[in-house]
PDB file of N, CA and C in Angstrom:
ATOM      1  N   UNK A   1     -32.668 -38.716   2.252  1.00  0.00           N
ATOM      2  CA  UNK A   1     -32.937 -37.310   2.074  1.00  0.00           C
ATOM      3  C   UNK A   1     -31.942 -36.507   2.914  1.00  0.00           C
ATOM      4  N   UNK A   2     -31.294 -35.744   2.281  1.00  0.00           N
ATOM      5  CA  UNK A   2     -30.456 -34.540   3.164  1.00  0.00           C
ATOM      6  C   UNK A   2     -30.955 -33.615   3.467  1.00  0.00           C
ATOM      7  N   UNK A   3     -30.874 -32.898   4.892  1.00  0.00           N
ATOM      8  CA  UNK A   3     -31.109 -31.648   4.840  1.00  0.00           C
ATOM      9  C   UNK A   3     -30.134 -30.705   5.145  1.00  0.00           C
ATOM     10  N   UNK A   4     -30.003 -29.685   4.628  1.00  0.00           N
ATOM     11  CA  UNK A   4     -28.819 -28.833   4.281  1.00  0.00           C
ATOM     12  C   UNK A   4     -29.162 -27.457   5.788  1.00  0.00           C
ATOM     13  N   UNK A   5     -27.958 -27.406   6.155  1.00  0.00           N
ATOM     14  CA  UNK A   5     -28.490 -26.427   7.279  1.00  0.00           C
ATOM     15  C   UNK A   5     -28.251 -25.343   6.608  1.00  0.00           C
ATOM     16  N   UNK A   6     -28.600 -23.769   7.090  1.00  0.00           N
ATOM     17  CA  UNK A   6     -28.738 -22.494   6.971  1.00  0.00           C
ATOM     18  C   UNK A   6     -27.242 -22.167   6.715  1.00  0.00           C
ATOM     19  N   UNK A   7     -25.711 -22.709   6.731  1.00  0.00           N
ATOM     20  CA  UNK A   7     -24.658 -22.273   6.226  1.00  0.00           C
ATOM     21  C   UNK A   7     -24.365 -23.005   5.052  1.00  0.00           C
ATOM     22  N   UNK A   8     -24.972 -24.130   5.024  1.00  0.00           N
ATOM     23  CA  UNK A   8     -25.046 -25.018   3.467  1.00  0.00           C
ATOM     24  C   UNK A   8     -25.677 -23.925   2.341  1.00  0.00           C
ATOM     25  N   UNK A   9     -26.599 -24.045   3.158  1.00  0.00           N
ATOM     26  CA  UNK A   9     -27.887 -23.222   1.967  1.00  0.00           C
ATOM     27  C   UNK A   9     -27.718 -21.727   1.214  1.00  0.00           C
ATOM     28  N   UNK A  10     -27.103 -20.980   2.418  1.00  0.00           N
ATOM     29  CA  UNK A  10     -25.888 -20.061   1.634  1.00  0.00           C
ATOM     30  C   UNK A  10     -25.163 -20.064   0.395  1.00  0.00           C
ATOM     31  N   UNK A  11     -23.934 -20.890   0.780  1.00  0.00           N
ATOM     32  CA  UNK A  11     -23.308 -21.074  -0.267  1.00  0.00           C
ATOM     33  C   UNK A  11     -23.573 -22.420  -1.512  1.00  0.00           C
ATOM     34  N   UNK A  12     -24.911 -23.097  -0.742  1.00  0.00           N
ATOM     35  CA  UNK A  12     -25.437 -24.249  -2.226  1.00  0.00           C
ATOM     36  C   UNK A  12     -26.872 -23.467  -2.678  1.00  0.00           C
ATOM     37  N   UNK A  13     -26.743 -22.636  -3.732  1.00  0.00           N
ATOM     38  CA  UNK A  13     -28.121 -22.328  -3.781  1.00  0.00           C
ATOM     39  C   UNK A  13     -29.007 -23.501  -4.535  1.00  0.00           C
ATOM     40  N   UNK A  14     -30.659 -23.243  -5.017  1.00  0.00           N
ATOM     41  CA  UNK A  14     -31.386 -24.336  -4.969  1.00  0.00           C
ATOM     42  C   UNK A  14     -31.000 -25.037  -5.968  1.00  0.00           C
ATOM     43  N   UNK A  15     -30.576 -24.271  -7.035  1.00  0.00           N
ATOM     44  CA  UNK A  15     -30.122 -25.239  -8.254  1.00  0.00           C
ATOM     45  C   UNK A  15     -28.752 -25.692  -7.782  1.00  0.00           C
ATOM     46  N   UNK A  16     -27.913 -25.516  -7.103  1.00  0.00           N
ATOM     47  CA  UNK A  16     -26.925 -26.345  -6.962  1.00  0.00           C
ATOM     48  C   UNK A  16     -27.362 -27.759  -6.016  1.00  0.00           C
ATOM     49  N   UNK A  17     -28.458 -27.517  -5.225  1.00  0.00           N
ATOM     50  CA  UNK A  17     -28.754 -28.677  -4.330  1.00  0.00           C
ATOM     51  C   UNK A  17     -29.293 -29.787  -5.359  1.00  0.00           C
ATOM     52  N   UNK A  18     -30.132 -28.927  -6.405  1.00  0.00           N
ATOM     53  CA  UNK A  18     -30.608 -30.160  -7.107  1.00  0.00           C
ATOM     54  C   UNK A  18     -30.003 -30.570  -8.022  1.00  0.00           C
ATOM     55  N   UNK A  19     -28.751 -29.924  -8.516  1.00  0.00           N
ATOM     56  CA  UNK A  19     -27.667 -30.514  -9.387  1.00  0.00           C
ATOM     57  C   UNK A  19     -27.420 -32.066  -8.679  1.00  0.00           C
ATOM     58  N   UNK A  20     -27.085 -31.649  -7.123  1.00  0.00           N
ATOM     59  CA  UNK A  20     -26.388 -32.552  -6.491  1.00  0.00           C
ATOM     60  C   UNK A  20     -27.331 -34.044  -6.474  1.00  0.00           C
ATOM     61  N   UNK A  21     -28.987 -33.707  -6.328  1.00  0.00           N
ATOM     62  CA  UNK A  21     -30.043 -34.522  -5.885  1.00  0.00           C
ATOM     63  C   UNK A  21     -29.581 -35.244  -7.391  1.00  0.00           C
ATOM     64  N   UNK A  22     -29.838 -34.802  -9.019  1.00  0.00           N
ATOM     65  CA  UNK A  22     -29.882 -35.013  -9.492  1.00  0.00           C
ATOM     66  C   UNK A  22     -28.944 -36.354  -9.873  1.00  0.00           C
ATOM     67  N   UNK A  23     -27.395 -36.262  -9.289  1.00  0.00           N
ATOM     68  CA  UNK A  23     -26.164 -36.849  -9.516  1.00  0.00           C
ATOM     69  C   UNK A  23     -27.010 -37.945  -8.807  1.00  0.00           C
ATOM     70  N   UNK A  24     -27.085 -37.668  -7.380  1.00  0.00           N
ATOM     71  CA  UNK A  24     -27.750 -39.348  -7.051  1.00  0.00           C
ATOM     72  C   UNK A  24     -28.437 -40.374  -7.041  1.00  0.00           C
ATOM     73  N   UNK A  25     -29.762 -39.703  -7.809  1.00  0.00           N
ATOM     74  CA  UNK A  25     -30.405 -40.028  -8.497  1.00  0.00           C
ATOM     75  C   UNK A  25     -30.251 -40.782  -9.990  1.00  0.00           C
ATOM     76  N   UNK A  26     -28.992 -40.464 -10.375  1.00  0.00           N
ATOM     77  CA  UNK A  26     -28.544 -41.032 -11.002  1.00  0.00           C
ATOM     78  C   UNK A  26     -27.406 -42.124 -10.864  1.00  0.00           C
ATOM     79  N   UNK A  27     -27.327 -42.271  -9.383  1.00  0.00           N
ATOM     80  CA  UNK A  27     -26.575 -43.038  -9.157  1.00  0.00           C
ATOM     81  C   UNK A  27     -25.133 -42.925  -9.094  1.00  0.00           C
ATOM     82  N   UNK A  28     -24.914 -41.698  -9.926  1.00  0.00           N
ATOM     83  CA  UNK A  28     -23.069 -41.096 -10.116  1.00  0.00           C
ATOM     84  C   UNK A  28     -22.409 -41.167  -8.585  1.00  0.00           C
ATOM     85  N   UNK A  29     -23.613 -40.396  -7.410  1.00  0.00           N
ATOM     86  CA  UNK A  29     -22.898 -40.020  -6.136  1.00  0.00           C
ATOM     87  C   UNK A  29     -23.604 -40.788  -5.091  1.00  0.00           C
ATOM     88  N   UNK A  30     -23.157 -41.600  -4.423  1.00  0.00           N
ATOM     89  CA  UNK A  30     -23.631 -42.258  -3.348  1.00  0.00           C
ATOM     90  C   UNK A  30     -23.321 -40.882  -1.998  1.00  0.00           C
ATOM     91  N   UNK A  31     -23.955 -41.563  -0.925  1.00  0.00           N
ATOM     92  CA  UNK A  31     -23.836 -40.580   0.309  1.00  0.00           C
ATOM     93  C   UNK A  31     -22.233 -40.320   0.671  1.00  0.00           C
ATOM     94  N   UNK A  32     -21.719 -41.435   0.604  1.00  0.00           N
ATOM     95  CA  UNK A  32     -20.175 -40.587   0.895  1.00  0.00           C
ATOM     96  C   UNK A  32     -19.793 -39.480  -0.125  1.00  0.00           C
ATOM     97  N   UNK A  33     -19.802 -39.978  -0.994  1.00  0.00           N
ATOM     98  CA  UNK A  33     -18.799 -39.161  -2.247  1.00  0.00           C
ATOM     99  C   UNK A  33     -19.722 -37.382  -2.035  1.00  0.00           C
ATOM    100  N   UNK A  34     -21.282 -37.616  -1.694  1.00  0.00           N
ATOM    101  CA  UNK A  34     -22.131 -36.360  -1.560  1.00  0.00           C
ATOM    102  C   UNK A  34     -21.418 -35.572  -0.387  1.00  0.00           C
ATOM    103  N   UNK A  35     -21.480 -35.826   0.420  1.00  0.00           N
ATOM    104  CA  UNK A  35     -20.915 -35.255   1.906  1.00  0.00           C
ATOM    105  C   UNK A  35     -19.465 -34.966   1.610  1.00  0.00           C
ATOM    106  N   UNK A  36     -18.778 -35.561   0.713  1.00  0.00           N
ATOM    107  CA  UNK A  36     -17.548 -35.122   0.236  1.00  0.00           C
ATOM    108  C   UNK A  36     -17.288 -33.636  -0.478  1.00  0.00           C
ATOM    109  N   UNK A  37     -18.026 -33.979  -1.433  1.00  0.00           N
ATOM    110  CA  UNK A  37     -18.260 -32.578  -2.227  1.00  0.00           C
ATOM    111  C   UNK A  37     -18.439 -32.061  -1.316  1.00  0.00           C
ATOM    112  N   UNK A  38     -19.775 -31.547  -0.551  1.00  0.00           N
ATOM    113  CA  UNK A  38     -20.438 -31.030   0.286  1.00  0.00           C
ATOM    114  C   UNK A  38     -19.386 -30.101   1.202  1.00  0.00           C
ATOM    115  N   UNK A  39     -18.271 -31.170   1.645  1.00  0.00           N
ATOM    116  CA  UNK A  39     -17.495 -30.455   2.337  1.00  0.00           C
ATOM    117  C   UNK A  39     -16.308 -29.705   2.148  1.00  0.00           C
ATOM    118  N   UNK A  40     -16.243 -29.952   0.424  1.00  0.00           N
ATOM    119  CA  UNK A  40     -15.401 -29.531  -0.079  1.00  0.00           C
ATOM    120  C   UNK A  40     -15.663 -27.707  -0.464  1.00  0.00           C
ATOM    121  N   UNK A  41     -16.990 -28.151  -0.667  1.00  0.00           N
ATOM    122  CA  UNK A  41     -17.735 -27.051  -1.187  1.00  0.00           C
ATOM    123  C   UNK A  41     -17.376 -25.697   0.281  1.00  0.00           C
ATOM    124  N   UNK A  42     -18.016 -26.048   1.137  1.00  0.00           N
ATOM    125  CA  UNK A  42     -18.083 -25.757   2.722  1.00  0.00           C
ATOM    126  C   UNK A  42     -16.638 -25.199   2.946  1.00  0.00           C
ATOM    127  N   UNK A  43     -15.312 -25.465   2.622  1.00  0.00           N
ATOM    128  CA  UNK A  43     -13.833 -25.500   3.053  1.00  0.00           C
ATOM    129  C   UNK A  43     -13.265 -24.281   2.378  1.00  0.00           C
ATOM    130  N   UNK A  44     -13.913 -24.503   0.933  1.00  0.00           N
ATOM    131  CA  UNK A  44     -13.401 -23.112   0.028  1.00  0.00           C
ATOM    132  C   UNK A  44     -13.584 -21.731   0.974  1.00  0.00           C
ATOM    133  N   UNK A  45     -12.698 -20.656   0.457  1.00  0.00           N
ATOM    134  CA  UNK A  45     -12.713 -19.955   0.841  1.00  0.00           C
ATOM    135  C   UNK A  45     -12.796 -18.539   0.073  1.00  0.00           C
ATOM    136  N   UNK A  46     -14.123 -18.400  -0.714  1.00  0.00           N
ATOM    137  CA  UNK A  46     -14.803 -17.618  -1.407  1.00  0.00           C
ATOM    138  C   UNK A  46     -16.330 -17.861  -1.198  1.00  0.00           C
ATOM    139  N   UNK A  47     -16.758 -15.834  -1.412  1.00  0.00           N
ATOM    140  CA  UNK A  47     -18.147 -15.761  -1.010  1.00  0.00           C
ATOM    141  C   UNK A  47     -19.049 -16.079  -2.235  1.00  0.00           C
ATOM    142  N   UNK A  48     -18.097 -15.912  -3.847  1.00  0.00           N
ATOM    143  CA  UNK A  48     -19.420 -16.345  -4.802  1.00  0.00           C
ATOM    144  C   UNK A  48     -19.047 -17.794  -5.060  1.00  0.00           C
ATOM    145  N   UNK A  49     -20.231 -18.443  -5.464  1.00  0.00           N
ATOM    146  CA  UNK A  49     -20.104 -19.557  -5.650  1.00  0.00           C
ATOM    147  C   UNK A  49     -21.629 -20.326  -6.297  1.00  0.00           C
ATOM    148  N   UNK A  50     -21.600 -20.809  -7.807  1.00  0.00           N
ATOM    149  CA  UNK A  50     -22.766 -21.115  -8.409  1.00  0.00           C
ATOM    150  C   UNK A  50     -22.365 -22.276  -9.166  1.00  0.00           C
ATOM    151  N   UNK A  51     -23.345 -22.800  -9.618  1.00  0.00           N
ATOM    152  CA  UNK A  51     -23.269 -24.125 -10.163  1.00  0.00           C
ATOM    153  C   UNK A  51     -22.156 -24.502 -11.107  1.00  0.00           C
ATOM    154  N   UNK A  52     -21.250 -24.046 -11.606  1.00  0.00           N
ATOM    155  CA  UNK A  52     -20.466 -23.907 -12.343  1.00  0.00           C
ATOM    156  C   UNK A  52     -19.189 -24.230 -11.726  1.00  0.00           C
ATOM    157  N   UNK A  53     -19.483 -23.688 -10.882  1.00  0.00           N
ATOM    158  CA  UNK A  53     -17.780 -24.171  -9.384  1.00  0.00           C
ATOM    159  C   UNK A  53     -17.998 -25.405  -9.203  1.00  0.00           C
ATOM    160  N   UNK A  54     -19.959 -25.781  -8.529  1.00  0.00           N
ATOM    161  CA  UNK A  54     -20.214 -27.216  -8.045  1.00  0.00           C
ATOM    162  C   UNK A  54     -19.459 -28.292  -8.811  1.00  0.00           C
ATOM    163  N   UNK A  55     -19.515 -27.911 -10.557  1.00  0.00           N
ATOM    164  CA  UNK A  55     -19.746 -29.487 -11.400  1.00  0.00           C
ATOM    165  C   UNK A  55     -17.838 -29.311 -11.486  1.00  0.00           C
ATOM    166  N   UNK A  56     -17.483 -28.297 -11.085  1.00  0.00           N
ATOM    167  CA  UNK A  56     -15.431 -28.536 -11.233  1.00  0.00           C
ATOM    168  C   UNK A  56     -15.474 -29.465  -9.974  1.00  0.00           C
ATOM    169  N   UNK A  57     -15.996 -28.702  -8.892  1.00  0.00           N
ATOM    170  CA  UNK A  57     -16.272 -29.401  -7.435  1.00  0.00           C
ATOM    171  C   UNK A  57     -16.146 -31.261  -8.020  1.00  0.00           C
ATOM    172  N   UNK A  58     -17.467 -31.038  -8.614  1.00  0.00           N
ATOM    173  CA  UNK A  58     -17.657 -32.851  -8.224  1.00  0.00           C
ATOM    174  C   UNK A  58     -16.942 -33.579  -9.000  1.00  0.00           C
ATOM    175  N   UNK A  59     -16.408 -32.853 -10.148  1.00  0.00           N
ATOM    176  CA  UNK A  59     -15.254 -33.931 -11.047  1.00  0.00           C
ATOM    177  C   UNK A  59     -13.927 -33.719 -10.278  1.00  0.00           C
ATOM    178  N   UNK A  60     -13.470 -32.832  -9.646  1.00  0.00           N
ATOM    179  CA  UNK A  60     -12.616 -33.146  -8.998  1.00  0.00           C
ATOM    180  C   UNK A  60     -12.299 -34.240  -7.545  1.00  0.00           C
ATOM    181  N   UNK A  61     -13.478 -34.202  -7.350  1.00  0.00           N
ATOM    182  CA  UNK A  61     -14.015 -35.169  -6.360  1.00  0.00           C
ATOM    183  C   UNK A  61     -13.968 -36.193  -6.460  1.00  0.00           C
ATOM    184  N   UNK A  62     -14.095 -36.645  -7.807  1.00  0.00           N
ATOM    185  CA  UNK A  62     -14.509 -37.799  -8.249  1.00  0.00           C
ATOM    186  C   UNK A  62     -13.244 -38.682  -8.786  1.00  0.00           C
ATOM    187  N   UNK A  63     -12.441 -37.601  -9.196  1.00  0.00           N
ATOM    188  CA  UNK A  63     -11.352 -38.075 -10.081  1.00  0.00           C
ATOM    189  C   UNK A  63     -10.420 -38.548  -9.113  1.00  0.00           C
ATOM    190  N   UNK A  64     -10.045 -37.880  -7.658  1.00  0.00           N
ATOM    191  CA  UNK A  64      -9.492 -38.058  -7.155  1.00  0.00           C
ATOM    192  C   UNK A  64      -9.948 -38.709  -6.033  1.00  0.00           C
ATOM    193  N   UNK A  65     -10.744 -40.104  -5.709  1.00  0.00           N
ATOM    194  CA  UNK A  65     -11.392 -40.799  -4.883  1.00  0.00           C
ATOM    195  C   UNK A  65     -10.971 -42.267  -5.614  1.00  0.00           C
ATOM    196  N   UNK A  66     -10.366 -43.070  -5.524  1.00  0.00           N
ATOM    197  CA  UNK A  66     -10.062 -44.448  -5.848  1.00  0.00           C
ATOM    198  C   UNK A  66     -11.695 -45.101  -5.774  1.00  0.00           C
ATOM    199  N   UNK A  67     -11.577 -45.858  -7.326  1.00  0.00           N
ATOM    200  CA  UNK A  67     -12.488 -46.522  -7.470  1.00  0.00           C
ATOM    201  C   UNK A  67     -14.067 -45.749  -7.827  1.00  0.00           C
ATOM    202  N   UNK A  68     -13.447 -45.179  -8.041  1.00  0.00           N
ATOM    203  CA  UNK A  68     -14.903 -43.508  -8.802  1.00  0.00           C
ATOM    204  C   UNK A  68     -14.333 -43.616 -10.228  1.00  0.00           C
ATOM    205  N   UNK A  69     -13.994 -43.882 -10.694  1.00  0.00           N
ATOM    206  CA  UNK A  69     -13.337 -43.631 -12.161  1.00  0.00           C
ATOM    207  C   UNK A  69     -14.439 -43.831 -13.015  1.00  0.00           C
ATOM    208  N   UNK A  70     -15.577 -44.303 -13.129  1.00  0.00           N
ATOM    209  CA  UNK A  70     -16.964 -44.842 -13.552  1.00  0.00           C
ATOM    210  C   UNK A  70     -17.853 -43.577 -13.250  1.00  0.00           C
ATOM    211  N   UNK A  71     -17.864 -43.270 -12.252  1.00  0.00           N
ATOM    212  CA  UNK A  71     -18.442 -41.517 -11.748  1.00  0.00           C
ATOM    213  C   UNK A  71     -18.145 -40.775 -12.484  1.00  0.00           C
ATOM    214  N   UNK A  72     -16.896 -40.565 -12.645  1.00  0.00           N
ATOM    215  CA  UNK A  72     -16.186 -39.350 -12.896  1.00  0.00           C
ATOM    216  C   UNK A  72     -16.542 -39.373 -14.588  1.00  0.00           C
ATOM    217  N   UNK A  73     -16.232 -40.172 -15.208  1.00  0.00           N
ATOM    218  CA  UNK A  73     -16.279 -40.704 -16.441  1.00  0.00           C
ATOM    219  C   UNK A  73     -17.936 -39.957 -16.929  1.00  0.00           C
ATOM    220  N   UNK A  74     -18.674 -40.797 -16.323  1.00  0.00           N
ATOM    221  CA  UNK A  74     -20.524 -40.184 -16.539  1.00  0.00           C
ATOM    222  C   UNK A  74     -20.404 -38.691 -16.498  1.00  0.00           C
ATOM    223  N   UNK A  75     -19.727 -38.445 -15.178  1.00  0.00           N
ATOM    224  CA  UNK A  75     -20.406 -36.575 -14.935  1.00  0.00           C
ATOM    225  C   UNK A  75     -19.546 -35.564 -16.496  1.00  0.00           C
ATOM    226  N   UNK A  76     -18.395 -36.721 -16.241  1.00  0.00           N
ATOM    227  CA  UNK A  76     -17.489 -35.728 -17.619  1.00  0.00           C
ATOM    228  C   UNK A  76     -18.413 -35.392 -18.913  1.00  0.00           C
ATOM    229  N   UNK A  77     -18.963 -36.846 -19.161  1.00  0.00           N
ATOM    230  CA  UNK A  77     -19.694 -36.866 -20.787  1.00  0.00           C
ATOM    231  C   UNK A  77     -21.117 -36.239 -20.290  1.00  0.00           C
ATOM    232  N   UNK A  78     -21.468 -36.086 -18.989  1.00  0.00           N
ATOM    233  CA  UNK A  78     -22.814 -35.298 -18.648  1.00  0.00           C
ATOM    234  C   UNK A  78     -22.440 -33.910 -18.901  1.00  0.00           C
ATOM    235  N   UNK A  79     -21.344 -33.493 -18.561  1.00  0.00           N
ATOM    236  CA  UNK A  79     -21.129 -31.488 -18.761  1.00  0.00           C
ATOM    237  C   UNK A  79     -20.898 -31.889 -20.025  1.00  0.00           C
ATOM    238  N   UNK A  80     -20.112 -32.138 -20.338  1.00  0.00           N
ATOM    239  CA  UNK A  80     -18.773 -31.950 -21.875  1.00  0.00           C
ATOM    240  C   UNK A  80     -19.524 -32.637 -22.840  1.00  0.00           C
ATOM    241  N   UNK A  81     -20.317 -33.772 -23.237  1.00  0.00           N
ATOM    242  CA  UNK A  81     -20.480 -33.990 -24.195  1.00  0.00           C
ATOM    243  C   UNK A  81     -19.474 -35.427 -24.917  1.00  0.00           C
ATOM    244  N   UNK A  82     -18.450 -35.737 -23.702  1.00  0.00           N
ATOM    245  CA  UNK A  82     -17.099 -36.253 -23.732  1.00  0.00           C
ATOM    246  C   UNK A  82     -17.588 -37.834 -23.983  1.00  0.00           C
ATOM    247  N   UNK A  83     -17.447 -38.320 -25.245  1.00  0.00           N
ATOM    248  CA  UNK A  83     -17.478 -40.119 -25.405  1.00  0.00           C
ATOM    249  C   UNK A  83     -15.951 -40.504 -25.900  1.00  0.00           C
ATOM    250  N   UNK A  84     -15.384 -41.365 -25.518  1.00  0.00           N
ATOM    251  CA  UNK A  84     -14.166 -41.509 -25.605  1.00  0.00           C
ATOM    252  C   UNK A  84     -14.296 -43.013 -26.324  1.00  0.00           C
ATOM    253  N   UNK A  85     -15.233 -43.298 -26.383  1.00  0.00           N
ATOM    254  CA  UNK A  85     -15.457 -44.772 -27.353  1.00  0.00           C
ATOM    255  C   UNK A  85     -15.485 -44.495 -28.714  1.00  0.00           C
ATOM    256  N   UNK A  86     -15.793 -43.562 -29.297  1.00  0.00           N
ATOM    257  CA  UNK A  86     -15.762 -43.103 -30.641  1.00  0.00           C
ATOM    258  C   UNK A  86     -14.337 -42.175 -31.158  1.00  0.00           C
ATOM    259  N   UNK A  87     -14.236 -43.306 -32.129  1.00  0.00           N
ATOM    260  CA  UNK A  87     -13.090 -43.418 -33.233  1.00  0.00           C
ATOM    261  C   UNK A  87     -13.257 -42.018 -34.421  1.00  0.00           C
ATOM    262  N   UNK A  88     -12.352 -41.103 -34.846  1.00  0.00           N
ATOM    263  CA  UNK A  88     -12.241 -40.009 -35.864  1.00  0.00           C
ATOM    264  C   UNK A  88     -11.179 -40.390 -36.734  1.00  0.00           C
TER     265      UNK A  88
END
């Protein structure tokens, strides 16, 4: 269980925390890769910020972490809709 202090909670509002709960729960984000985002999130340097930044946040996160390529892959076809196994 994380708890998010009073400058987290700011800029992660509740639906972005449970976006995040959600990812691990699914197994996409283990505790490193979370605290990653997390701090990525934390580093930016803008005051708006809503779930929509988070999920660029975590595919960028993801894409660029060796050996996430399996992560990254899930969260893609989780926003986008994205199956790359099917032939047109």
């Amino acid at each position: 269980m994380r708890i998010y202090v009073d400058r987290e909670k700011r800029r992660l509002n509740t639906e972005s925390r449970g976006f995040l709960l959600f990812l691990e729960q699914l197994q996409i984000l283990n505790l490193e890769t979370r605290e990653i985002i997390i701090d990525r999130v934390m580093a930016l340097d803008t005051i708006e910020f809503d779930l929509e930044d988070l999920k660029w946040i975590v595919l960028v996160v993801l894409f660029n972490i060796p050996g996430h390529e399996s992560a990254y892959q899930q969260v893609e076809e989780l926003l986008f809709g994205v199956n790359k196994n099917i032939l047109h």
